[in-house]
PDB file of N, CA and C in Angstrom:
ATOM      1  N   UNK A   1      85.504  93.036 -61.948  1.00  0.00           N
ATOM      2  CA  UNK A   1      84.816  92.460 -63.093  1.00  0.00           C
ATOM      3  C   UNK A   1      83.376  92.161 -62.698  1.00  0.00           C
ATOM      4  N   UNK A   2      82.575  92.256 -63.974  1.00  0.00           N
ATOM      5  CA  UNK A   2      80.973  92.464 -63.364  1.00  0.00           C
ATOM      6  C   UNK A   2      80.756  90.732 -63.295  1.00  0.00           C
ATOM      7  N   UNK A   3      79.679  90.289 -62.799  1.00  0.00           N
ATOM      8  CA  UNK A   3      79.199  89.016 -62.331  1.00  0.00           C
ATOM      9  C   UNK A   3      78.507  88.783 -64.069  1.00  0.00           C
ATOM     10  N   UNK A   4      78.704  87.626 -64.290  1.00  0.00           N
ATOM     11  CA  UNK A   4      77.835  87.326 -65.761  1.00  0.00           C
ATOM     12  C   UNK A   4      76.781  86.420 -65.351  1.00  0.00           C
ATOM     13  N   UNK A   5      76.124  87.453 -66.217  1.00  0.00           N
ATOM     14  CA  UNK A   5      73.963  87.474 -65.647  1.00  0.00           C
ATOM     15  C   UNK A   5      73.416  86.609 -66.997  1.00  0.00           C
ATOM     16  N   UNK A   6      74.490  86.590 -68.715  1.00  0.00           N
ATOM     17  CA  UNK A   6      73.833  85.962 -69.490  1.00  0.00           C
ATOM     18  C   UNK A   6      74.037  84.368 -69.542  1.00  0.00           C
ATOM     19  N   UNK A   7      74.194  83.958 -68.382  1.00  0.00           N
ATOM     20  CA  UNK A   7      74.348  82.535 -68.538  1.00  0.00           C
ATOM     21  C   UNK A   7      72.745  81.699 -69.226  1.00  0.00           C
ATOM     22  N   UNK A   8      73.222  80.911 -69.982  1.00  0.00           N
ATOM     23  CA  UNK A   8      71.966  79.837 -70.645  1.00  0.00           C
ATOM     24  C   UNK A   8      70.764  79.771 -69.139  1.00  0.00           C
ATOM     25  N   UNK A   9      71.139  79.353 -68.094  1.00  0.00           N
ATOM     26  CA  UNK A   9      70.550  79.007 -67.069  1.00  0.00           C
ATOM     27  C   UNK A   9      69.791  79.944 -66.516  1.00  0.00           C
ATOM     28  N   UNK A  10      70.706  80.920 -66.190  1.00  0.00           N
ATOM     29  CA  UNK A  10      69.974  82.101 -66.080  1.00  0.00           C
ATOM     30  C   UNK A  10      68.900  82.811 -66.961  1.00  0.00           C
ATOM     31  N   UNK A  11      69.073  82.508 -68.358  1.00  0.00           N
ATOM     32  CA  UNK A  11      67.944  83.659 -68.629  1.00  0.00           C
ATOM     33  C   UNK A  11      66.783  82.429 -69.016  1.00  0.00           C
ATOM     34  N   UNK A  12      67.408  80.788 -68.546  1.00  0.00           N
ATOM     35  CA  UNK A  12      66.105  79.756 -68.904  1.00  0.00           C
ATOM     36  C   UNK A  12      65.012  80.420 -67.312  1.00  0.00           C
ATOM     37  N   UNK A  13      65.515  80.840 -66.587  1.00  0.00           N
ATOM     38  CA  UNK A  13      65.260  80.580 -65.224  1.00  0.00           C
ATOM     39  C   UNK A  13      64.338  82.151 -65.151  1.00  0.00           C
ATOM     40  N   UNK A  14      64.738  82.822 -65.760  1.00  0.00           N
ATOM     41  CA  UNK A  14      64.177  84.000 -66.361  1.00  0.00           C
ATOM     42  C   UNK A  14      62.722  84.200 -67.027  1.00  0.00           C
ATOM     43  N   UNK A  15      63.104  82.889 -68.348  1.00  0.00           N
ATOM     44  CA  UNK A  15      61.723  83.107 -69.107  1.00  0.00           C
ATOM     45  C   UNK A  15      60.692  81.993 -68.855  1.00  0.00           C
ATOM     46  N   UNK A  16      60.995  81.067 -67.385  1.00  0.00           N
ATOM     47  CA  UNK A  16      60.619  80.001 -67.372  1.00  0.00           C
ATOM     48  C   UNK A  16      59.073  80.596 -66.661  1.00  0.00           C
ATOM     49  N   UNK A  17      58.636  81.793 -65.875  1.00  0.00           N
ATOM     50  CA  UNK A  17      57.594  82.117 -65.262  1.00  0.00           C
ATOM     51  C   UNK A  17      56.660  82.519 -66.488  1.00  0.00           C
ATOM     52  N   UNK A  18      57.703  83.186 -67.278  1.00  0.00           N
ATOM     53  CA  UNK A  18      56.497  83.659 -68.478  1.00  0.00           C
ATOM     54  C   UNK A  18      55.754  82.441 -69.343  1.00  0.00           C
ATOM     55  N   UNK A  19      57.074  81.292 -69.683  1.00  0.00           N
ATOM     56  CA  UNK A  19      56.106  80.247 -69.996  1.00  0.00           C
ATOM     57  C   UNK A  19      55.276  79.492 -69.271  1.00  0.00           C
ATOM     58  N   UNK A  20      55.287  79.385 -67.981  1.00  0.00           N
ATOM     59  CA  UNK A  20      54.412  78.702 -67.223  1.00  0.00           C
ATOM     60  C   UNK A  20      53.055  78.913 -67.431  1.00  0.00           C
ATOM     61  N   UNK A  21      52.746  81.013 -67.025  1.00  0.00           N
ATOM     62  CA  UNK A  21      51.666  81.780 -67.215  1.00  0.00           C
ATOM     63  C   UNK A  21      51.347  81.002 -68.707  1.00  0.00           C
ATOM     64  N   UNK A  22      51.758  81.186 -69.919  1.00  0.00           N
ATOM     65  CA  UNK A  22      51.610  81.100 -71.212  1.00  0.00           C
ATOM     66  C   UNK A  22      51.129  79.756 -71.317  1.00  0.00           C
ATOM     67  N   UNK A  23      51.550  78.438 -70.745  1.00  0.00           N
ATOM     68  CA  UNK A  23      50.824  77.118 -71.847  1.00  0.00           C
ATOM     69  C   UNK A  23      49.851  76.755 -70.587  1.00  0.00           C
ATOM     70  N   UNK A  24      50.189  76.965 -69.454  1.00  0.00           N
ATOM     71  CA  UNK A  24      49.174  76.325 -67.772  1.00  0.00           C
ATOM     72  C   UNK A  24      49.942  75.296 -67.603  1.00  0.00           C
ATOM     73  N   UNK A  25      49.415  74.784 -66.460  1.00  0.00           N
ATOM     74  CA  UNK A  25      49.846  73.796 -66.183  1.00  0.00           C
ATOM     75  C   UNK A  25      49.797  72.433 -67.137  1.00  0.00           C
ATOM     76  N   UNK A  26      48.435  72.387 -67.768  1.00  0.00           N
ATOM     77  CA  UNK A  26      49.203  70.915 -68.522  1.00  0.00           C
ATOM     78  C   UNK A  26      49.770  71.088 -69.215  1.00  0.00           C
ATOM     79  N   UNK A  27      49.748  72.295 -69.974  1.00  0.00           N
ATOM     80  CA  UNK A  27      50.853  72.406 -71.195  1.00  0.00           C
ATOM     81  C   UNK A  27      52.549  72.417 -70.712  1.00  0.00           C
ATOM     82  N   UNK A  28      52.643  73.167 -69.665  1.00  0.00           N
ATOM     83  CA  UNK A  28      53.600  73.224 -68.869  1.00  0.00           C
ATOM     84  C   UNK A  28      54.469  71.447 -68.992  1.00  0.00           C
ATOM     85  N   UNK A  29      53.168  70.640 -67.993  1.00  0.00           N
ATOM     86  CA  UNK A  29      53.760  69.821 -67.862  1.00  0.00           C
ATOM     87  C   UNK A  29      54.526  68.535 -69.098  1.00  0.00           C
ATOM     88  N   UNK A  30      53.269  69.003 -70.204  1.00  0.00           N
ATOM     89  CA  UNK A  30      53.873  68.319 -71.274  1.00  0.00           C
ATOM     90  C   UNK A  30      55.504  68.539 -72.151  1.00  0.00           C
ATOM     91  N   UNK A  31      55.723  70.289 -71.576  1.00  0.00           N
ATOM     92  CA  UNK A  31      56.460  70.575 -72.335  1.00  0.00           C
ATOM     93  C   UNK A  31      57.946  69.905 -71.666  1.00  0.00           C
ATOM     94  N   UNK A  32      57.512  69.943 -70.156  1.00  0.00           N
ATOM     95  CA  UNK A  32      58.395  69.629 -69.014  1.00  0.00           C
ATOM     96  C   UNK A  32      58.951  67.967 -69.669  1.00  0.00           C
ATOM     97  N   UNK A  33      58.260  66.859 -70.150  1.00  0.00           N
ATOM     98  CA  UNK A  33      58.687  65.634 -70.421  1.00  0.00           C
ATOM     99  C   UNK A  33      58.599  65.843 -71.551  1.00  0.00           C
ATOM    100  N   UNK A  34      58.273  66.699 -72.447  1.00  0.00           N
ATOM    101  CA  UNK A  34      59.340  66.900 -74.035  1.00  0.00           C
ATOM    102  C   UNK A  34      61.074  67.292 -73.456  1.00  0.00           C
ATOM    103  N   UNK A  35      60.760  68.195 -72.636  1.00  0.00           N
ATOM    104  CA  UNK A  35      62.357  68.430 -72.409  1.00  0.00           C
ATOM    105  C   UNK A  35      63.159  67.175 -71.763  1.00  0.00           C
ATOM    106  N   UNK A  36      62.700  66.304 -70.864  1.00  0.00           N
ATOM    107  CA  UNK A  36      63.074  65.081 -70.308  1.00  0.00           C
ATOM    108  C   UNK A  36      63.483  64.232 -71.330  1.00  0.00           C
ATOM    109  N   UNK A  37      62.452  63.780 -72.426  1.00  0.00           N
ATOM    110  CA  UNK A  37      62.586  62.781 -73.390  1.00  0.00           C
ATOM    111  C   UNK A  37      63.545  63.396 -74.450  1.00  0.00           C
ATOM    112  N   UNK A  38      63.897  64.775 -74.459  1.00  0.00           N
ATOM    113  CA  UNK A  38      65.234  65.583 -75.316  1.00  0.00           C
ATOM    114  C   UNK A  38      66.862  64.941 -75.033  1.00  0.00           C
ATOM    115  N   UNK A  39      66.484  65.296 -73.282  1.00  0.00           N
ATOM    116  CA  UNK A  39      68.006  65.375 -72.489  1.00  0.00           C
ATOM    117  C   UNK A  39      68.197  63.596 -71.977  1.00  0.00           C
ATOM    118  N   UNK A  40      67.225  62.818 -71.939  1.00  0.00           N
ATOM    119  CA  UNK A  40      67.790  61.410 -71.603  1.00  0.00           C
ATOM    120  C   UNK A  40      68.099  60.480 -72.357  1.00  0.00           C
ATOM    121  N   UNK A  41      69.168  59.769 -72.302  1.00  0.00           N
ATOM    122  CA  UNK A  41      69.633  58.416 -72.601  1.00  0.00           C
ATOM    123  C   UNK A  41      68.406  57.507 -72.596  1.00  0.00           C
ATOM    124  N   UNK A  42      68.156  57.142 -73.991  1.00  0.00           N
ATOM    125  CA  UNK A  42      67.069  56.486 -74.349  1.00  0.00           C
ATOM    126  C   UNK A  42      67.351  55.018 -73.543  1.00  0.00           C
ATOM    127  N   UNK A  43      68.638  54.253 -73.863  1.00  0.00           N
ATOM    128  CA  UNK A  43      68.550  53.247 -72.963  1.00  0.00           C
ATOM    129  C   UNK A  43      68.962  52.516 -71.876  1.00  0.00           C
ATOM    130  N   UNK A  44      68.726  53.761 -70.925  1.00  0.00           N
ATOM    131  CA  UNK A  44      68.561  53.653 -69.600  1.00  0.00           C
ATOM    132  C   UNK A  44      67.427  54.689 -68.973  1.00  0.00           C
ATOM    133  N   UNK A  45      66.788  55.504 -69.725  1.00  0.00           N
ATOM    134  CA  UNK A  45      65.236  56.254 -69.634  1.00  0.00           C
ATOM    135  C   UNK A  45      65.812  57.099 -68.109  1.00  0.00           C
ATOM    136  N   UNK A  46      66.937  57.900 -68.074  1.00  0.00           N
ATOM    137  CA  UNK A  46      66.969  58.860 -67.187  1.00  0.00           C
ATOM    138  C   UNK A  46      68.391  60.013 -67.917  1.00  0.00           C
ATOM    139  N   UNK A  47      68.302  60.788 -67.483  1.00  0.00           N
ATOM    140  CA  UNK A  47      69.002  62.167 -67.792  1.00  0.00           C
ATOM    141  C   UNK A  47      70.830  61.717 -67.057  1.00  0.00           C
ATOM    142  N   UNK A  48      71.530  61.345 -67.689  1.00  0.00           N
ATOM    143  CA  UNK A  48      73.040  60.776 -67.180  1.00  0.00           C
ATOM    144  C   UNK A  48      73.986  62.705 -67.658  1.00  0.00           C
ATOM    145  N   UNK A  49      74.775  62.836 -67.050  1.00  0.00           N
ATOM    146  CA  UNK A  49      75.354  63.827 -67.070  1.00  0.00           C
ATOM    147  C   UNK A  49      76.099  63.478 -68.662  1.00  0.00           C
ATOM    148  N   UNK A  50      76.381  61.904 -69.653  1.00  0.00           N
ATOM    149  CA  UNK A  50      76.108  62.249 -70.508  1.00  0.00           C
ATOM    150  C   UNK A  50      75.878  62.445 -71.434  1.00  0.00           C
ATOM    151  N   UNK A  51      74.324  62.465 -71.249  1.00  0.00           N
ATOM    152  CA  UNK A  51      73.007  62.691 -71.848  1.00  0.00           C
ATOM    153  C   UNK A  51      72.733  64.153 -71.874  1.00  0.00           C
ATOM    154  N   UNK A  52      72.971  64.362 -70.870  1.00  0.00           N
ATOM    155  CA  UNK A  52      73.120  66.340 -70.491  1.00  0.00           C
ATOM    156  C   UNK A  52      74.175  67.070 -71.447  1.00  0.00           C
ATOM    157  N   UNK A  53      75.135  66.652 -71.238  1.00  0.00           N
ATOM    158  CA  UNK A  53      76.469  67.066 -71.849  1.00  0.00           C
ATOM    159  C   UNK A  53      76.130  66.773 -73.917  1.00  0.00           C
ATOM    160  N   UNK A  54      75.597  65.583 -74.176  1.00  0.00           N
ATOM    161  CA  UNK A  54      75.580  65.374 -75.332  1.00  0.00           C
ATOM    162  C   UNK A  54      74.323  66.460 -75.877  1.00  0.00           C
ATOM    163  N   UNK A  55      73.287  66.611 -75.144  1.00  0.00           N
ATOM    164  CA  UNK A  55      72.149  66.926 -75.786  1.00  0.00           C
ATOM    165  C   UNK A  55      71.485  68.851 -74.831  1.00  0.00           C
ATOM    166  N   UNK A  56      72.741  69.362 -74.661  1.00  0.00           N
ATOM    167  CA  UNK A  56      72.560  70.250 -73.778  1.00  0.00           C
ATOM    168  C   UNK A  56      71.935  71.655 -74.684  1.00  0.00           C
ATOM    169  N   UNK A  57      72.361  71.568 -76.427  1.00  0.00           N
ATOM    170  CA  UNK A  57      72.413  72.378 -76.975  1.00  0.00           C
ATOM    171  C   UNK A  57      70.853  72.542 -77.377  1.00  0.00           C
ATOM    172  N   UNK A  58      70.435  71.358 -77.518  1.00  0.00           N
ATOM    173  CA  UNK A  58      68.293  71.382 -78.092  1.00  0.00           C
ATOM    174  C   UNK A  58      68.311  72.394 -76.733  1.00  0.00           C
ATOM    175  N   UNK A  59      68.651  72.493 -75.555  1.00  0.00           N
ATOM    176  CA  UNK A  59      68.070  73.157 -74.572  1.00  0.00           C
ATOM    177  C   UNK A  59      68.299  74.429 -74.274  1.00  0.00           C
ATOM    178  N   UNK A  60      69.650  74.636 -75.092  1.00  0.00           N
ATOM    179  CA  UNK A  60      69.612  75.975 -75.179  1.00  0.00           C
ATOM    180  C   UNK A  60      71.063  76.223 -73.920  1.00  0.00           C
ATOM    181  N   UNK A  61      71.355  74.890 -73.421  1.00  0.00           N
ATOM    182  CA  UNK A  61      72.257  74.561 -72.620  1.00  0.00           C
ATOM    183  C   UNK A  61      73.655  74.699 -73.250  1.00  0.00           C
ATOM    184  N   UNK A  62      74.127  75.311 -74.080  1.00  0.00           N
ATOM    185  CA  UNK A  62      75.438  74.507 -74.948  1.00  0.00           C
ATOM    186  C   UNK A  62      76.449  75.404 -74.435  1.00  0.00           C
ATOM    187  N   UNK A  63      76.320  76.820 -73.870  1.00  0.00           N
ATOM    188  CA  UNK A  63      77.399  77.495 -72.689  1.00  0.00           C
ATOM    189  C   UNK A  63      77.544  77.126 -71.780  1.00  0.00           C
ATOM    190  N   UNK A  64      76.661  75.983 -71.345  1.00  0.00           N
ATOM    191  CA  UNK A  64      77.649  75.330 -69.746  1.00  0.00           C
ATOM    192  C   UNK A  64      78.659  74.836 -69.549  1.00  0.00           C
ATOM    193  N   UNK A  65      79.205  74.806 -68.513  1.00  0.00           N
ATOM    194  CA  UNK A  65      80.577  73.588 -69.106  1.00  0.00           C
ATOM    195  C   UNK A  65      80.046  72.507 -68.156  1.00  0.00           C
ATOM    196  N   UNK A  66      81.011  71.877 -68.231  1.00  0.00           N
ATOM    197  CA  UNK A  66      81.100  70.190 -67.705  1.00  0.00           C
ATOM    198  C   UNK A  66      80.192  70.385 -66.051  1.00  0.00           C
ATOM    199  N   UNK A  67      81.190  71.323 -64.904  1.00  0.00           N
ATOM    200  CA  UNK A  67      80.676  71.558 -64.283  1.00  0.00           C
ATOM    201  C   UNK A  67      79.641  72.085 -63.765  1.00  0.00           C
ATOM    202  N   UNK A  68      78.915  73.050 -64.379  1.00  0.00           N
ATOM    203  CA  UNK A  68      77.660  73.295 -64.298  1.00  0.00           C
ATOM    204  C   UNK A  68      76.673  72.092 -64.580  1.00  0.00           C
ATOM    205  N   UNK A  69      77.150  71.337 -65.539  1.00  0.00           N
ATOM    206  CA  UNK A  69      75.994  70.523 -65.658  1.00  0.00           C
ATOM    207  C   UNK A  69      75.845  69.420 -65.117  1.00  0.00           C
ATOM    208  N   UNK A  70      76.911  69.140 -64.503  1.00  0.00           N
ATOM    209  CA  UNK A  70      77.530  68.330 -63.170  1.00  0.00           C
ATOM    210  C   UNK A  70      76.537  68.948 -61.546  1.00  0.00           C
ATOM    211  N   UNK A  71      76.760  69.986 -61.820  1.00  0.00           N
ATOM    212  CA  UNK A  71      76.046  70.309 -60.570  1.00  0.00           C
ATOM    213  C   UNK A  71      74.554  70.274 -60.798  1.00  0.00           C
ATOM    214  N   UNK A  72      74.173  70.559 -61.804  1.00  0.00           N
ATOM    215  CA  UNK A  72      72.760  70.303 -62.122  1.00  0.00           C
ATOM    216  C   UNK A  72      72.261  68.867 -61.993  1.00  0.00           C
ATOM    217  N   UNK A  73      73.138  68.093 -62.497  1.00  0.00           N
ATOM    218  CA  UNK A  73      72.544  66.810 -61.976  1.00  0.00           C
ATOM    219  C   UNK A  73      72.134  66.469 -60.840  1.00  0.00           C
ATOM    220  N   UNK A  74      73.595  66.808 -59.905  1.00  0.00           N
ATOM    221  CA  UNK A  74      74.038  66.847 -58.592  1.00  0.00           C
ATOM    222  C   UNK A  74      72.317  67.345 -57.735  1.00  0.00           C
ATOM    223  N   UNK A  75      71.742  68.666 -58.112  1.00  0.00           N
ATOM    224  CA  UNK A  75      71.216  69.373 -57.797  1.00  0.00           C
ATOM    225  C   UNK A  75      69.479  68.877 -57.507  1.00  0.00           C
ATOM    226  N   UNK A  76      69.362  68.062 -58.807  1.00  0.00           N
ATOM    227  CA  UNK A  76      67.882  67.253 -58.903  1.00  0.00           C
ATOM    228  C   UNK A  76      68.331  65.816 -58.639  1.00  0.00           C
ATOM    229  N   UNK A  77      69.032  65.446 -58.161  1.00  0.00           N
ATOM    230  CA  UNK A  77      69.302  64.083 -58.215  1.00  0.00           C
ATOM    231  C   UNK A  77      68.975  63.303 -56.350  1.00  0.00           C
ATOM    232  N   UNK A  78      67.830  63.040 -56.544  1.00  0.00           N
ATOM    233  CA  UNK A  78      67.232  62.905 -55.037  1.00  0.00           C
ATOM    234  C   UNK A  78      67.584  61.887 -54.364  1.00  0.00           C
ATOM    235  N   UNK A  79      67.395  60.654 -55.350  1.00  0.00           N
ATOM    236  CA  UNK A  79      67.748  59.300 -54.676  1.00  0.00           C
ATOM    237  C   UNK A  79      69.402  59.000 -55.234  1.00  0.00           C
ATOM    238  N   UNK A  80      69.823  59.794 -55.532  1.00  0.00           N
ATOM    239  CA  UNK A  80      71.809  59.493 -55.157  1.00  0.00           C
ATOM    240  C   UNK A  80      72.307  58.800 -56.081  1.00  0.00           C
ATOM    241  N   UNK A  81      71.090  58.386 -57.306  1.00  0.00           N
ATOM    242  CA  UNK A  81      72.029  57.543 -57.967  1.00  0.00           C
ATOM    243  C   UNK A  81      72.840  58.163 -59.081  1.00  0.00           C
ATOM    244  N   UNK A  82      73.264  59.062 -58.949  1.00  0.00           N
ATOM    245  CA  UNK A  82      73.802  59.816 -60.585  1.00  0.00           C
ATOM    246  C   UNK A  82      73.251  60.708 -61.497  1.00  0.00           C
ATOM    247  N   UNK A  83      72.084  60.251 -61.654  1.00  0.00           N
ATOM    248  CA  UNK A  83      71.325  60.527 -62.749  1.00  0.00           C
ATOM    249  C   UNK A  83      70.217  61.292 -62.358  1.00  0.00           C
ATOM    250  N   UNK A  84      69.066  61.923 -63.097  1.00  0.00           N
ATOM    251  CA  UNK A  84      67.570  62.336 -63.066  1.00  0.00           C
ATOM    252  C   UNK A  84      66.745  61.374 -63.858  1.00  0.00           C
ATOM    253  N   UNK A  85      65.355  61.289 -62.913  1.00  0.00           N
ATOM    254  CA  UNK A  85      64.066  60.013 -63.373  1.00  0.00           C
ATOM    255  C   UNK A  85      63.489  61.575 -63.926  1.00  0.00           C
ATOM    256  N   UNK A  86      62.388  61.311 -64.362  1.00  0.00           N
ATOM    257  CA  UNK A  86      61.451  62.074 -64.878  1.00  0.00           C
ATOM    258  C   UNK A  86      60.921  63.514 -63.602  1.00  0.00           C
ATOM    259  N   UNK A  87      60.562  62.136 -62.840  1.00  0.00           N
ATOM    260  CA  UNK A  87      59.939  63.126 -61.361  1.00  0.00           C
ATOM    261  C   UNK A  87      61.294  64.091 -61.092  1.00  0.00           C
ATOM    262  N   UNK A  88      62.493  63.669 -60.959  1.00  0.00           N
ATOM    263  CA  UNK A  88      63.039  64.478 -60.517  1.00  0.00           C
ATOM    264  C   UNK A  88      63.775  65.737 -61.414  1.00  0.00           C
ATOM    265  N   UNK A  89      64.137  65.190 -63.005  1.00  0.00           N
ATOM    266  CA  UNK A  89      63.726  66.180 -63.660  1.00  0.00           C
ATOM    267  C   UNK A  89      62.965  67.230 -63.358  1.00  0.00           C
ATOM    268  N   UNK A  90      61.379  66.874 -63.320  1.00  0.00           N
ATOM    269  CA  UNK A  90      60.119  67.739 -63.258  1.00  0.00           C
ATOM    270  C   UNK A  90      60.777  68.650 -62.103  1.00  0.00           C
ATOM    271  N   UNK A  91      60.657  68.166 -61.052  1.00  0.00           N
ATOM    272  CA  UNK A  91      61.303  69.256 -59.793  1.00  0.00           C
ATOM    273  C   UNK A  91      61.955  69.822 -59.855  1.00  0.00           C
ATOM    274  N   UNK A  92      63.238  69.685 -60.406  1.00  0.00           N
ATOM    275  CA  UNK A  92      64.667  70.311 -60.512  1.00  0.00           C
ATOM    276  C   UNK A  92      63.876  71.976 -61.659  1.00  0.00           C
ATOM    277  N   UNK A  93      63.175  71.512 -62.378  1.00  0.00           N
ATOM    278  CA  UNK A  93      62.942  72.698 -63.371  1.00  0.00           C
ATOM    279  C   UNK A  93      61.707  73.555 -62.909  1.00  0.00           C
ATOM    280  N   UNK A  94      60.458  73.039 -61.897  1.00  0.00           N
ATOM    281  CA  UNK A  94      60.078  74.083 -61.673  1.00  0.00           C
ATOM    282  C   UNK A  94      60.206  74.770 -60.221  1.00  0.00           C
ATOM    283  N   UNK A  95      61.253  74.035 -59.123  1.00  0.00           N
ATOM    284  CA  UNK A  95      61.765  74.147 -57.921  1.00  0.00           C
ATOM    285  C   UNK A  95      62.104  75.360 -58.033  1.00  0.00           C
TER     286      UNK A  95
END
């Protein structure tokens, strides 16, 4: 069986160079904390797996399952506590 290449992640990870080239960097970065202020739990102001899970679909996220987006947390989550801050958001997406 062939490997599946159309995952959400994959083709974000895909068109993410073309938008970079396309808005620059500040646009980039603005668009980067539109997507932050999409995917987080307004009151606790960080990205909770779920905050991810509830709001995965604005992102284009809504074929992941639990675990993928589990590991994504897992993945940007620097200081251990569960969740993504902004900064680490930012990293996790253009890392």
């Amino acid at each position: 069986m062939a490997a599946q290449t159309d995952r959400p992640l994959d083709q974000f990870e895909d068109f993410f160079p073309i938008m970079a080239d396309k808005l620059g960097e500040e646009g980039l970065m603005q668009e980067l904390c539109n997507g932050f202020q999409l995917l987080m739990d307004p009151a606790l102001g960080l990205i909770t797996f779920e905050s991810l899970k509830r709001n995965a679909a604005l992102m284009g996220l809504d074929g992941l399952g639990d675990d993928e987006l589990r590991m994504m947390i897992r993945e940007g989550d620097l200081s251990g506590d569960g969740a993504l801050n902004e900064e680490e958001f930012c990293i996790l997406m253009v890392g």
